[in-house]
Protein backbone atom coordinates (compact mmCIF):
# COMPACT_ATOMS: atom_id res chain seq x y z
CA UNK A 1 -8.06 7.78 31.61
CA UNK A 2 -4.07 8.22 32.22
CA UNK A 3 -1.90 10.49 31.65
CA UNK A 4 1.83 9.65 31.66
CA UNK A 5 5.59 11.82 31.76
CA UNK A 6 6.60 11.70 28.41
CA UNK A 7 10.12 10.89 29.75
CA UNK A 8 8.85 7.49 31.67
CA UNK A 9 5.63 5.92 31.39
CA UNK A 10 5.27 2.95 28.77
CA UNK A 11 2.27 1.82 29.89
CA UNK A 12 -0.47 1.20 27.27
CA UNK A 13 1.62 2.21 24.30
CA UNK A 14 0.40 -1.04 22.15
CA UNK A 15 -2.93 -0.24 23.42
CA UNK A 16 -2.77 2.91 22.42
CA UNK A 17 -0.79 2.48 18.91
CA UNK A 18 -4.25 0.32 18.07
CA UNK A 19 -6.10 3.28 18.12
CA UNK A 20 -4.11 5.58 16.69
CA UNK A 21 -3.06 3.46 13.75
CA UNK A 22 -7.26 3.86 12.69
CA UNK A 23 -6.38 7.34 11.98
CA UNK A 24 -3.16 6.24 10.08
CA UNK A 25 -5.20 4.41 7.81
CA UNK A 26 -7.50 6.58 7.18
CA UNK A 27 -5.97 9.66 6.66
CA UNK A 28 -4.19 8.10 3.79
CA UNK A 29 -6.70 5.83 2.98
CA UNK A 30 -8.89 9.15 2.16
CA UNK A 31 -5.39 10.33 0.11
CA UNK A 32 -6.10 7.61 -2.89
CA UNK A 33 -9.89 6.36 -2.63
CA UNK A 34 -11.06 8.85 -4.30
CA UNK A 35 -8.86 8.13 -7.74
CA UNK A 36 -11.30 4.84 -8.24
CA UNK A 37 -15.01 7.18 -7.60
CA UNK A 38 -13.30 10.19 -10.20
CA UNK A 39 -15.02 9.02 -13.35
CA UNK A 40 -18.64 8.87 -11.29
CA UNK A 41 -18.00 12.03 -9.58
CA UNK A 42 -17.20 13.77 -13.05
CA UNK A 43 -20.36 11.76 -14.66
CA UNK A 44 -22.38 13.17 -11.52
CA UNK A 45 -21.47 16.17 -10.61
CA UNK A 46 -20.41 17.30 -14.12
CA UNK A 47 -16.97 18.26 -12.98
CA UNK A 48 -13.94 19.45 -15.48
CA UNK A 49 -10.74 17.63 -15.41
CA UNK A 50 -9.68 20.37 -13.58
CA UNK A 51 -11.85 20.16 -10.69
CA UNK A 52 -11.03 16.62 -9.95
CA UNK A 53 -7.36 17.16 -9.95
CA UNK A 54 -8.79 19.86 -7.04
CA UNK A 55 -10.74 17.51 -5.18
CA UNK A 56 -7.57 15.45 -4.55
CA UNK A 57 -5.15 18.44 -4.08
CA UNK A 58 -7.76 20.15 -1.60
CA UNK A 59 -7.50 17.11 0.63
CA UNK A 60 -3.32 16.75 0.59
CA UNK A 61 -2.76 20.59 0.31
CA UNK A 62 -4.66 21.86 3.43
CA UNK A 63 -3.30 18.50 5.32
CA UNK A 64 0.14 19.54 4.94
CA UNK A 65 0.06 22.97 5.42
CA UNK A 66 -1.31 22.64 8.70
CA UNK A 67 0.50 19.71 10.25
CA UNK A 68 3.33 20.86 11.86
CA UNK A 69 0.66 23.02 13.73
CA UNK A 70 -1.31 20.67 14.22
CA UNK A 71 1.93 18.77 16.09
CA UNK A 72 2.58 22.02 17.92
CA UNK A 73 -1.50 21.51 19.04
CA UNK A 74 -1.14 18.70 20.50
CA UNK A 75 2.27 19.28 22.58
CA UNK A 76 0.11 22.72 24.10
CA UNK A 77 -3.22 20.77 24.77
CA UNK A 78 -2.13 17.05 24.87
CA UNK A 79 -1.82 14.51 22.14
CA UNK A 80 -4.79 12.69 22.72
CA UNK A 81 -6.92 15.28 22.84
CA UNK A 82 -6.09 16.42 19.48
CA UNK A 83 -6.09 13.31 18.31
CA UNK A 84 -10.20 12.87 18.97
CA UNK A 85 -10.74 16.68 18.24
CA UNK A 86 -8.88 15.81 14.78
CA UNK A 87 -10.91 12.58 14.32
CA UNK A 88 -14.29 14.29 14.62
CA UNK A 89 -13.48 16.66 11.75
CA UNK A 90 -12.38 14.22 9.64
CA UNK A 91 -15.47 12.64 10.47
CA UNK A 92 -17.55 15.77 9.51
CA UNK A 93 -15.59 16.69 6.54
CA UNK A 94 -16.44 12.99 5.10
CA UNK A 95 -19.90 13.67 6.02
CA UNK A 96 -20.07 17.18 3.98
CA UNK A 97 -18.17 15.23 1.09
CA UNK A 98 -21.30 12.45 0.95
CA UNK A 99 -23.70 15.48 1.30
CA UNK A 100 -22.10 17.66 -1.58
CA UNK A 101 -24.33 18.95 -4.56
CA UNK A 102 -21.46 20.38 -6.31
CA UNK A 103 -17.65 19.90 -7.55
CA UNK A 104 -16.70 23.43 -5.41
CA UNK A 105 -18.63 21.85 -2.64
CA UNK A 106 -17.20 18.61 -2.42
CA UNK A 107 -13.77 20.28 -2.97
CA UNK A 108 -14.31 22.48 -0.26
CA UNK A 109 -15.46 19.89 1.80
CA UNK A 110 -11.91 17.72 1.08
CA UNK A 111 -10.12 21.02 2.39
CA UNK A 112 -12.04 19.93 5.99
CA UNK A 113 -11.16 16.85 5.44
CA UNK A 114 -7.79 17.69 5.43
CA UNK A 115 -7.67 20.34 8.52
CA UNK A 116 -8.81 17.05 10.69
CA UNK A 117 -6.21 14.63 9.01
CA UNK A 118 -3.88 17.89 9.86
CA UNK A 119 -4.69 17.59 13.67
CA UNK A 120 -4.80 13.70 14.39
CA UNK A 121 -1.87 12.27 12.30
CA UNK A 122 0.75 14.02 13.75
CA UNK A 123 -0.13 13.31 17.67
CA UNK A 124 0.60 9.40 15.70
CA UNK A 125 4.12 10.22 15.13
CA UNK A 126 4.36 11.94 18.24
CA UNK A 127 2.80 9.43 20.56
CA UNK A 128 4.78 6.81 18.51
CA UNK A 129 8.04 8.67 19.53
CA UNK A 130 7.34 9.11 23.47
CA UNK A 131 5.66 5.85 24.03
CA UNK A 132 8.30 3.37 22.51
CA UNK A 133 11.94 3.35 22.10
CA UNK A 134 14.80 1.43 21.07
CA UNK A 135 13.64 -1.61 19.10
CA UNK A 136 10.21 -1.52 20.09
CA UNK A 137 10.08 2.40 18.58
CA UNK A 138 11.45 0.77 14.97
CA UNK A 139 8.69 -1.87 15.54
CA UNK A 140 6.28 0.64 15.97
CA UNK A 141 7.48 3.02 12.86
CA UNK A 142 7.59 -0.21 10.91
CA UNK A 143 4.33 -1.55 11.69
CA UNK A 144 2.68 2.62 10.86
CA UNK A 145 4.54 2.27 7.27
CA UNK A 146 2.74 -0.86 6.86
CA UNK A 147 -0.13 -0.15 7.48
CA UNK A 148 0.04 3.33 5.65
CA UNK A 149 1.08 1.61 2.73
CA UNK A 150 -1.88 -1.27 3.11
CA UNK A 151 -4.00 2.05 2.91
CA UNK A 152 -2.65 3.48 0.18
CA UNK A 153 -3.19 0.45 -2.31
CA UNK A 154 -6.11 -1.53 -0.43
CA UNK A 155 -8.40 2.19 -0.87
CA UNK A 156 -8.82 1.41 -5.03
CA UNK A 157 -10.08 -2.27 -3.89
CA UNK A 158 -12.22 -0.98 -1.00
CA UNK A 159 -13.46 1.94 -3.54
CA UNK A 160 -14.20 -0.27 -6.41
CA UNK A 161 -16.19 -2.84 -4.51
CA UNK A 162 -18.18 0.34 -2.53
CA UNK A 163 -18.47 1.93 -5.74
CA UNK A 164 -20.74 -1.64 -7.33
CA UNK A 165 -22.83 -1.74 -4.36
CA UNK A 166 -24.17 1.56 -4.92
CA UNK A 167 -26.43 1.42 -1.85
CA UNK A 168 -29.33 3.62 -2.68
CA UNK A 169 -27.42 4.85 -5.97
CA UNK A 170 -25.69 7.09 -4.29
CA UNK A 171 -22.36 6.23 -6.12
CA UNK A 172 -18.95 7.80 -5.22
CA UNK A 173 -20.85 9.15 -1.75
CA UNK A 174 -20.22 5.57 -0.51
CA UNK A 175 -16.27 6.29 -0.63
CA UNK A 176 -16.50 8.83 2.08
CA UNK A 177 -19.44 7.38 3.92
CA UNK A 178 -17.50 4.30 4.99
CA UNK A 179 -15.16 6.70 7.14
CA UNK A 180 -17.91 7.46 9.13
CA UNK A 181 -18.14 3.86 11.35
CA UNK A 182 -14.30 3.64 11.59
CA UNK A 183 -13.84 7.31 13.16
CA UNK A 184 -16.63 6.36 15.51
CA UNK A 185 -14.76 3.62 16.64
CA UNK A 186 -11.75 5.75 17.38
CA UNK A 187 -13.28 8.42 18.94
CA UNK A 188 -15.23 6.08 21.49
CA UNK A 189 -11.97 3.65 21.90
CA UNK A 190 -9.66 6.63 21.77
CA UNK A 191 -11.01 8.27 24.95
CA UNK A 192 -10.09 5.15 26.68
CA UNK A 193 -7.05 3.40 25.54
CA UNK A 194 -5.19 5.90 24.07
CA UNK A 195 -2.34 7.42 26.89
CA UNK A 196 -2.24 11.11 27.36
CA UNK A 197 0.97 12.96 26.62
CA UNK A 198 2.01 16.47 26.29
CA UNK A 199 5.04 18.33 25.47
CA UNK A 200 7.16 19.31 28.17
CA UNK A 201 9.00 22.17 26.60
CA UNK A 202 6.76 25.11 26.11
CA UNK A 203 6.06 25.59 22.27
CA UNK A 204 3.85 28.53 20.07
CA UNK A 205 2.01 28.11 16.55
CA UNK A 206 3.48 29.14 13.71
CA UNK A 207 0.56 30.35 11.67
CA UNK A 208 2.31 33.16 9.76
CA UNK A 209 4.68 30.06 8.59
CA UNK A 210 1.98 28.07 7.33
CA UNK A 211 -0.04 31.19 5.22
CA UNK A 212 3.54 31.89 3.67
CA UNK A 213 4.51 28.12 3.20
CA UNK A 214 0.97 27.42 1.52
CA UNK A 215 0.74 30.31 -0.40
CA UNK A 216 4.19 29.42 -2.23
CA UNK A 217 2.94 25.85 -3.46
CA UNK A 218 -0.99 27.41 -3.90
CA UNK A 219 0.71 29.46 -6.29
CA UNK A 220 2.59 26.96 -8.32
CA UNK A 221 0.11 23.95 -8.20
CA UNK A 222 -3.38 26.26 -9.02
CA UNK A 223 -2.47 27.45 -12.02
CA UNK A 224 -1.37 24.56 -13.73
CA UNK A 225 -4.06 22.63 -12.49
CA UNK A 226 -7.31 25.08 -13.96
CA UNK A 227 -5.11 27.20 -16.22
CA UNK A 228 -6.02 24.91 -19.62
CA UNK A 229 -9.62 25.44 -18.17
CA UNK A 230 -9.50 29.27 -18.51
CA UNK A 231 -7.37 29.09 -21.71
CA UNK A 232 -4.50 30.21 -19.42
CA UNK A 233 -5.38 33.81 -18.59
CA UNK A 234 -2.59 36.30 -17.44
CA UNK A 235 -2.73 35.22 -13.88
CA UNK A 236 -2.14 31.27 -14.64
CA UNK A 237 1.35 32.36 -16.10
CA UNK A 238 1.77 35.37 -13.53
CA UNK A 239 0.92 32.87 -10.22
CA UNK A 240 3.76 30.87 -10.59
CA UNK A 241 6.78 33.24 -11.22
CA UNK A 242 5.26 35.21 -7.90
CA UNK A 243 5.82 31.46 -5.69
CA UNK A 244 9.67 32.45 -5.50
CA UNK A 245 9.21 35.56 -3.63
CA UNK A 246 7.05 34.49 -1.65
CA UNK A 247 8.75 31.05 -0.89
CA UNK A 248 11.76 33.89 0.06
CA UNK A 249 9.67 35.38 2.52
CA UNK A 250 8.59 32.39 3.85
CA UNK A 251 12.37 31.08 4.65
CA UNK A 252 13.35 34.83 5.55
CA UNK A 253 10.40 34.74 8.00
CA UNK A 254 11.25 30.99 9.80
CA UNK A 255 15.19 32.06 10.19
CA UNK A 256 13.67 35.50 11.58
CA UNK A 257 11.45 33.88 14.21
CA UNK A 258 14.20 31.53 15.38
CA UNK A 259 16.84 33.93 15.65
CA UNK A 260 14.24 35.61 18.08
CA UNK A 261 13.59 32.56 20.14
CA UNK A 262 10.54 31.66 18.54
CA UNK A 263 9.85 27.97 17.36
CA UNK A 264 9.36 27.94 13.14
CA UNK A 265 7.04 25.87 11.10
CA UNK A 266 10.15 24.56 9.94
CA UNK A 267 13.75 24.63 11.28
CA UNK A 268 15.62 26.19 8.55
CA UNK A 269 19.20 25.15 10.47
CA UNK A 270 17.76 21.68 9.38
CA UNK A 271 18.33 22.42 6.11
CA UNK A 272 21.32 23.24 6.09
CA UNK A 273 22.82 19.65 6.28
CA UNK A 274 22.62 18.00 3.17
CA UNK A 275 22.36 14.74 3.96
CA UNK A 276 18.75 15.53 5.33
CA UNK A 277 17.81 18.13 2.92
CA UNK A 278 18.86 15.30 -0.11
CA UNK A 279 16.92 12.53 2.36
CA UNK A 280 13.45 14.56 2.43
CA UNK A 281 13.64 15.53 -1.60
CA UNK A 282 14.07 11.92 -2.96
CA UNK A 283 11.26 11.25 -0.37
CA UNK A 284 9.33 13.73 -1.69
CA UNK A 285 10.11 12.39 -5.60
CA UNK A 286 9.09 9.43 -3.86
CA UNK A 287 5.57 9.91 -2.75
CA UNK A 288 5.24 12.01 -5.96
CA UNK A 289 5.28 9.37 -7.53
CA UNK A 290 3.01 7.20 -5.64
CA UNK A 291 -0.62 8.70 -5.72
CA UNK A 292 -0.30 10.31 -9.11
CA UNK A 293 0.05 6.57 -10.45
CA UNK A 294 -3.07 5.00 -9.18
CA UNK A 295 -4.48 8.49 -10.79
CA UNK A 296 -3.46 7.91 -14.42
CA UNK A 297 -4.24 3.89 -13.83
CA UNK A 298 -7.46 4.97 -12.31
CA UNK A 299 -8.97 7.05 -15.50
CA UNK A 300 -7.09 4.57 -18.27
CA UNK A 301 -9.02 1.56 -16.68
CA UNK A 302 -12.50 3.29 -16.34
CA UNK A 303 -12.41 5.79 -18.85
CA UNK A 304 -10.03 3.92 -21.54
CA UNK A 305 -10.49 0.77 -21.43
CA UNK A 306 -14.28 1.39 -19.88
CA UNK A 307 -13.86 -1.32 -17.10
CA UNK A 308 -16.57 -0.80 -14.04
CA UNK A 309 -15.41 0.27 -10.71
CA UNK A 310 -15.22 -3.07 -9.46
CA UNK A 311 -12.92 -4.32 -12.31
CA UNK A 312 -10.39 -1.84 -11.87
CA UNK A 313 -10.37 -1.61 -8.19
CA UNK A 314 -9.56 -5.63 -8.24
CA UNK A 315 -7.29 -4.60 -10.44
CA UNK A 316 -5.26 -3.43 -7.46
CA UNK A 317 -5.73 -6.35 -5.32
CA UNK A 318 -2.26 -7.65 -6.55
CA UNK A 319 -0.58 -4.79 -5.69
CA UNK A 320 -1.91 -4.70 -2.36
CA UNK A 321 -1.01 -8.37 -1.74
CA UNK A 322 2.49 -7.60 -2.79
CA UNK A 323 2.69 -4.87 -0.58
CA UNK A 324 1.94 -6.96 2.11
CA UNK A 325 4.70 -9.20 1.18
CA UNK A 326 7.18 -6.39 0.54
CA UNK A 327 6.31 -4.95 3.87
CA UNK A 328 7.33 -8.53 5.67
CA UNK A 329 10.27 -8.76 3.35
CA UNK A 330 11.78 -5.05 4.13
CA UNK A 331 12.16 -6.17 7.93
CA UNK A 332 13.67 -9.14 7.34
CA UNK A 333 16.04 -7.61 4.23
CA UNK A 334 16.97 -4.51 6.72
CA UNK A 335 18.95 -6.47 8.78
CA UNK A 336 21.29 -7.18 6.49
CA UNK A 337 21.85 -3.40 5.77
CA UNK A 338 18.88 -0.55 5.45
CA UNK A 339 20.18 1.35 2.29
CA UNK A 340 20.65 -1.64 0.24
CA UNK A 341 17.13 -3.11 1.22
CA UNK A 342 15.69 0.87 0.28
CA UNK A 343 17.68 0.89 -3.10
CA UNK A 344 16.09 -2.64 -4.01
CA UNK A 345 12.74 -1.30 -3.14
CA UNK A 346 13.40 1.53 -5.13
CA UNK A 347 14.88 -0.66 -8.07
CA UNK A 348 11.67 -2.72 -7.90
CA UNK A 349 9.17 0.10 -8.18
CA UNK A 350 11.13 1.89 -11.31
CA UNK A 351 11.39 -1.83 -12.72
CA UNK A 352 7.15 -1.45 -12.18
CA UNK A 353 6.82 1.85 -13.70
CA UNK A 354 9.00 1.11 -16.52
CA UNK A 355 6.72 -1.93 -17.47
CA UNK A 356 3.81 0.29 -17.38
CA UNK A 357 5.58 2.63 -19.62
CA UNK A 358 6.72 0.14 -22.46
CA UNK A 359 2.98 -1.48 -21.72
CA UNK A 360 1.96 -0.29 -25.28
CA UNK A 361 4.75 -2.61 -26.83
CA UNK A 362 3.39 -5.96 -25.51
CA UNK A 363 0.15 -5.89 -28.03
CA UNK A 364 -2.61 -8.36 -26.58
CA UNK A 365 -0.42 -8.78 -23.31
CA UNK A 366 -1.60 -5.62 -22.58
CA UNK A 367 -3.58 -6.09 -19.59
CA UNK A 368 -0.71 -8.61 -18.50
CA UNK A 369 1.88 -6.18 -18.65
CA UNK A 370 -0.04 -3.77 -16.49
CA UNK A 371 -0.77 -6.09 -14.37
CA UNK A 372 2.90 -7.17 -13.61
CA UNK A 373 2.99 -3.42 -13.27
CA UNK A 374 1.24 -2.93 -10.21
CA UNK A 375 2.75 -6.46 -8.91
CA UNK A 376 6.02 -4.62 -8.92
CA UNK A 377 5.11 -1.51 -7.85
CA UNK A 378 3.69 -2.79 -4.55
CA UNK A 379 5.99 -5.07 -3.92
CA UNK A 380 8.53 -2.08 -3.95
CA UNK A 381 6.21 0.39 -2.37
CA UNK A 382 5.82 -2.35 0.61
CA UNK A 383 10.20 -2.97 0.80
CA UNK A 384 10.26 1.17 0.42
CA UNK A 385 8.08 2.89 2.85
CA UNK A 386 8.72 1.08 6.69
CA UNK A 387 12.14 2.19 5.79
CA UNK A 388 11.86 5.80 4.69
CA UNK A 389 11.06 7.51 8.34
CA UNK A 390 13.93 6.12 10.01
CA UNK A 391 16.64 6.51 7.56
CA UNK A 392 15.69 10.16 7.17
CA UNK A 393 16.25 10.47 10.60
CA UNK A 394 19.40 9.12 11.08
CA UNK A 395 20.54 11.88 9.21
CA UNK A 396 20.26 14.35 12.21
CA UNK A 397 20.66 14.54 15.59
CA UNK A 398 18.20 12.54 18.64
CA UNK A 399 17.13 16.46 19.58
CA UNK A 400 15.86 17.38 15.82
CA UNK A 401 14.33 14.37 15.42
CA UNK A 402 10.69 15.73 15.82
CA UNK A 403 10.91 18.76 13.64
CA UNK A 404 12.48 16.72 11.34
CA UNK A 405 10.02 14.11 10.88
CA UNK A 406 7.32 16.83 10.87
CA UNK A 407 9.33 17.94 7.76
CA UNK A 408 9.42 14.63 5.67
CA UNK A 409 5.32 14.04 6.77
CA UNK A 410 4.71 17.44 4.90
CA UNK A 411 7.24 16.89 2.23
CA UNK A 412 5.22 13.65 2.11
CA UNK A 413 1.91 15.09 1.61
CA UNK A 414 3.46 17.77 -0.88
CA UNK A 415 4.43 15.39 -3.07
CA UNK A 416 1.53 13.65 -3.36
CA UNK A 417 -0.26 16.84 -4.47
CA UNK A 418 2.86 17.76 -6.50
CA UNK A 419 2.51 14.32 -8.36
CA UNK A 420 -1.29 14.44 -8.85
CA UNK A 421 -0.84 17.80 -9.97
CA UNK A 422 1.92 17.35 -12.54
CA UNK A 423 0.91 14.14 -14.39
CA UNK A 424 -2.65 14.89 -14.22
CA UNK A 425 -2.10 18.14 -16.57
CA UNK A 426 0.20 15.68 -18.49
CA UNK A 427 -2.36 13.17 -19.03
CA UNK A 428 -5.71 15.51 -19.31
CA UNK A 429 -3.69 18.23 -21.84
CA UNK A 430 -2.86 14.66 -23.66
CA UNK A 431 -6.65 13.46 -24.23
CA UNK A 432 -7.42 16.61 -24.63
CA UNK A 433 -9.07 15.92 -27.81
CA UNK A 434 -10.23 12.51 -27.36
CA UNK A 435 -14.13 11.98 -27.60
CA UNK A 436 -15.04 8.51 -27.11
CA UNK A 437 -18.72 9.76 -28.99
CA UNK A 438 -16.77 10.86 -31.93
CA UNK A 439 -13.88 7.94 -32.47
CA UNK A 440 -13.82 4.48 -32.48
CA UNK A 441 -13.63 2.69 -29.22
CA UNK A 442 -10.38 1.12 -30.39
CA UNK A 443 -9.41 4.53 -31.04
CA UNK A 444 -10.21 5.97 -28.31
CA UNK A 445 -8.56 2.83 -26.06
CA UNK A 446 -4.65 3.69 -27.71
CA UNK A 447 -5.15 7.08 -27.17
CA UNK A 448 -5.71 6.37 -23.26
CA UNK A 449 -2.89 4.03 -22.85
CA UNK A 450 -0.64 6.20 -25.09
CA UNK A 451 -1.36 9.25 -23.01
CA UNK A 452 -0.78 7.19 -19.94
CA UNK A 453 2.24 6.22 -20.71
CA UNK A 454 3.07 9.36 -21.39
CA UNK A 455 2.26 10.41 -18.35
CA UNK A 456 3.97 8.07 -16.12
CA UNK A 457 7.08 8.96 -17.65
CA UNK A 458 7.10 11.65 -14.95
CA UNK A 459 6.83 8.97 -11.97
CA UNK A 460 9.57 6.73 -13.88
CA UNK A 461 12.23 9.83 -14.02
CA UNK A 462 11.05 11.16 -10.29
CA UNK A 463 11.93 7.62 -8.78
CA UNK A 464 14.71 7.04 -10.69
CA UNK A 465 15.99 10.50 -9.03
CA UNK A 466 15.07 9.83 -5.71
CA UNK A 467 17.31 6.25 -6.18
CA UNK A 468 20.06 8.52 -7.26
CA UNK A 469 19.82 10.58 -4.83
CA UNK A 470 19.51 7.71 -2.03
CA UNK A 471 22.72 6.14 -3.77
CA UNK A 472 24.90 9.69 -3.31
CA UNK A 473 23.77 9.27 0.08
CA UNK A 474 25.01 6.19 0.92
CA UNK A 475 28.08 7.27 -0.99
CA UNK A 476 28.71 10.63 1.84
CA UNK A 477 27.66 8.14 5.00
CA UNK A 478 29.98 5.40 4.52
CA UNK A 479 31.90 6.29 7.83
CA UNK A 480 28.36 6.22 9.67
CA UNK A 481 26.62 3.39 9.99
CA UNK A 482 22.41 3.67 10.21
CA UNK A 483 21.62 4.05 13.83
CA UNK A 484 18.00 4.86 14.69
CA UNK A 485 16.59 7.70 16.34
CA UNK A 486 16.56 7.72 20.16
């Protein structure tokens, strides 16, 4: 086992970037599985519509509320290290998933899940960041989109095809089981290839940040989520209009601890440049926009048009092809200019989400028109994310560079939960009064793709911002050509 300065030593980094890249995949893989097993965990576990809009937030909530700590972790006690110690609690939190006996347990279980993603991803971007540079560091951040986006739409196939096999009809436990053999892997290849490295700059936790942070979006993502399940009680209106002031203290309490030489959650000078604060919010819209889709797709296959698990997780092969393609595509396009390749990619997704939309126009090209759907969206997805990293950063300086990517990766995760959050209430308060044992199955079938339409709306307007946004950008930066981090 080496260690390495952080200012010299290359040695090992593709090595090393093997490894680490397992964790990549499954940390995000583990973000969007789950949409394909919801309809067996519901019929299972009797859960409300409620509780599995919990089981995907308790994953992406407690995963970005602690991983700018969990950075901080691994710059005090070495980047490796955290890496395996992160590994092996993902790897027990996807064992206590596959042993749960109830929704609260499973959804507690997630929240583990989530402190281990917390702890291993970021010593990725980190190690990614002091063991390449120059070209070979865009190489690197290119090939971690990839594959992060290969995750993202390959986990419906994956789940679909675990979910038919139904080893010992155990069902949806399968989707967290088959974690279990790849964190192995990494934890016995990760003591060995991956290189050491540590911070050299002294840093501190920031846990005070991270209660204050996570109590603001607790606060506004809860309530909506359970409050049609308690006929909106007092508190469900009361949470929200309390996230402000505490948000407030939170920002009051970063500038605080950096005026006294302290290192924040979150540099709040950061967000003072607009360019970056405008960069991380259509990001944000972005992956908002992302997981909440497969969500809506998810129940209208299964639930609405009653296709098995296998059927609609193949339904997603496409999508994960084009991705692939995109992926290759958004290399080659970049060179010819990085915004213009990021607002095609952009263009391409809306064009996807907007077919989904108008998908209850096209009659018995139904199917068809979804399908072109998700053809779309991945091929934009794959164009989209390689890019999003890097252009962020270029809009501050080489020195912020790691608190600033710590910001997006949250912002990332947060709007993931936003988006599952804020189109699952759409679509659930929608079919509300849909029962498939009490209407016709036609019925019931235009009532599912009408609500999903519906739905989607919100990821159609949230990417069509975030391209806005992008394009202002582009508009403020003409004098400053994209130069990547160094």
């Amino acid at each position: 086992m080496t260690s390495v300065s952080v200012e010299t030593e290359k040695a090992g980094a593709w090595s090393s970037l093997a490894v680490l890249l397992t964790g990549n995949f499954l940390t995000i893989l583990d973000l969007f599985i789950v949409n394909i097993a919801l309809p067996d965990i519901q019929r299972r576990l009797h859960a409300s519509n409620a509780e599995l809009q919990l089981i995907m937030v308790a994953y992406s909530l407690t995963y970005g509320a602690l991983l700018l700590n969990g950075a901080r972790l691994g710059d005090l006690y070495g980047r490796r290290k955290l890496f395996l110690v992160g590994m092996a609690i993902f790897a027990l939190g996807s064992l206590l998933c596959a042993l749960a006996f109830s929704s609260w347990s499973l959804i507690s279980a997630r929240a583990v899940q989530g402190i281990g993603a917390a702890l291993l991803m970021p010593q990725v971007y980190a190690s990614l960041r002091v063991l390449f540079e120059g070209e070979g560091r865009r190489k690197a951040f290119s090939v971690m989109g990839a594959v992060q986006g290969i995750a993202g739409a390959a986990s419906q196939v994956v789940g679909g095809y675990l979910l038919v096999l139904n080893i010992g009809d155990i069902g949806w436990r399968l989707v967290f089981l088959v974690n279990l053999p790849v964190a192995c892997y990494a934890l016995i290849a990760g003591k060995w290839m991956i290189v050491e490295t540590r911070a050299v700059a002294s840093t501190t936790l920031d846990l005070w940040g991270a209660v204050l942070g996570t109590s603001a979006l607790t606060l506004i993502l809860l309530p909506v989520m359970v409050g049609q399940d308690y006929h909106w009680p007092w508190w469900a209106i009361v949470a929200p209009l309390l996230s402000l002031p505490v948000f407030m203290c939170f920002v009051s309490y970063e500038a605080r601890l950096a005026r006294r030489g302290g290192i924040p959650i979150i540099d709040i000078s950061l967000f003072k440049k607009k360019s970056f604060v405008l960069g991380v919010f259509a990001a944000f819209l972005f992956f908002s926009a992302i997981g909440s889709f497969s969500l809506s797709l998810t129940i209208l296959l299964q639930v609405g048009l009653e296709q098995t698990a296998l059927e609609a997780g193949t339904f997603f092969v496409p999508s994960t092809v084009a991705f692939f393609i995109g992926s290759l595509l958004s290399g080659l396009l970049a060179k010819q200019g990085e915004y213009w390749t990021l607002f095609f990619g952009m263009f391409v997704f809306a064009a996807g989400l907007l077919t989904a939309v108008l998908s209850e126009l096209a009659g018995g090209l139904y199917i068809l028109a979804l399908s072109a759907s998700v053809v779309l969206q991945g091929l934009g997805q794959g164009i989209v994310v390689p890019l999003l990293l890097n252009m962020i950063l270029s809009t501050v300086s080489s020195k912020e560079a790691g608190m600033a990517s710590g910001a997006f990766s949250t912002m990332q995760i947060a709007g993931s939960a936003f988006g599952v959050t804020i189109v699952g209430t759409i679509l659930f308060n929608v079919l509300e009064h849909v029962d498939g044992t009490t209407v016709s199955a036609h019925l019931a079938e235009n009532a599912y793709g009408e609500a999903f339409s519906i739905a989607i709306i919100y990821n159609l307007v949230a990417v069509i911002l975030g391209l806005a946004i992008f394009i202002r950008l582009r508009m403020s930066r003409q004098q400053h050509p994209y130069d990547s981090p160094q």
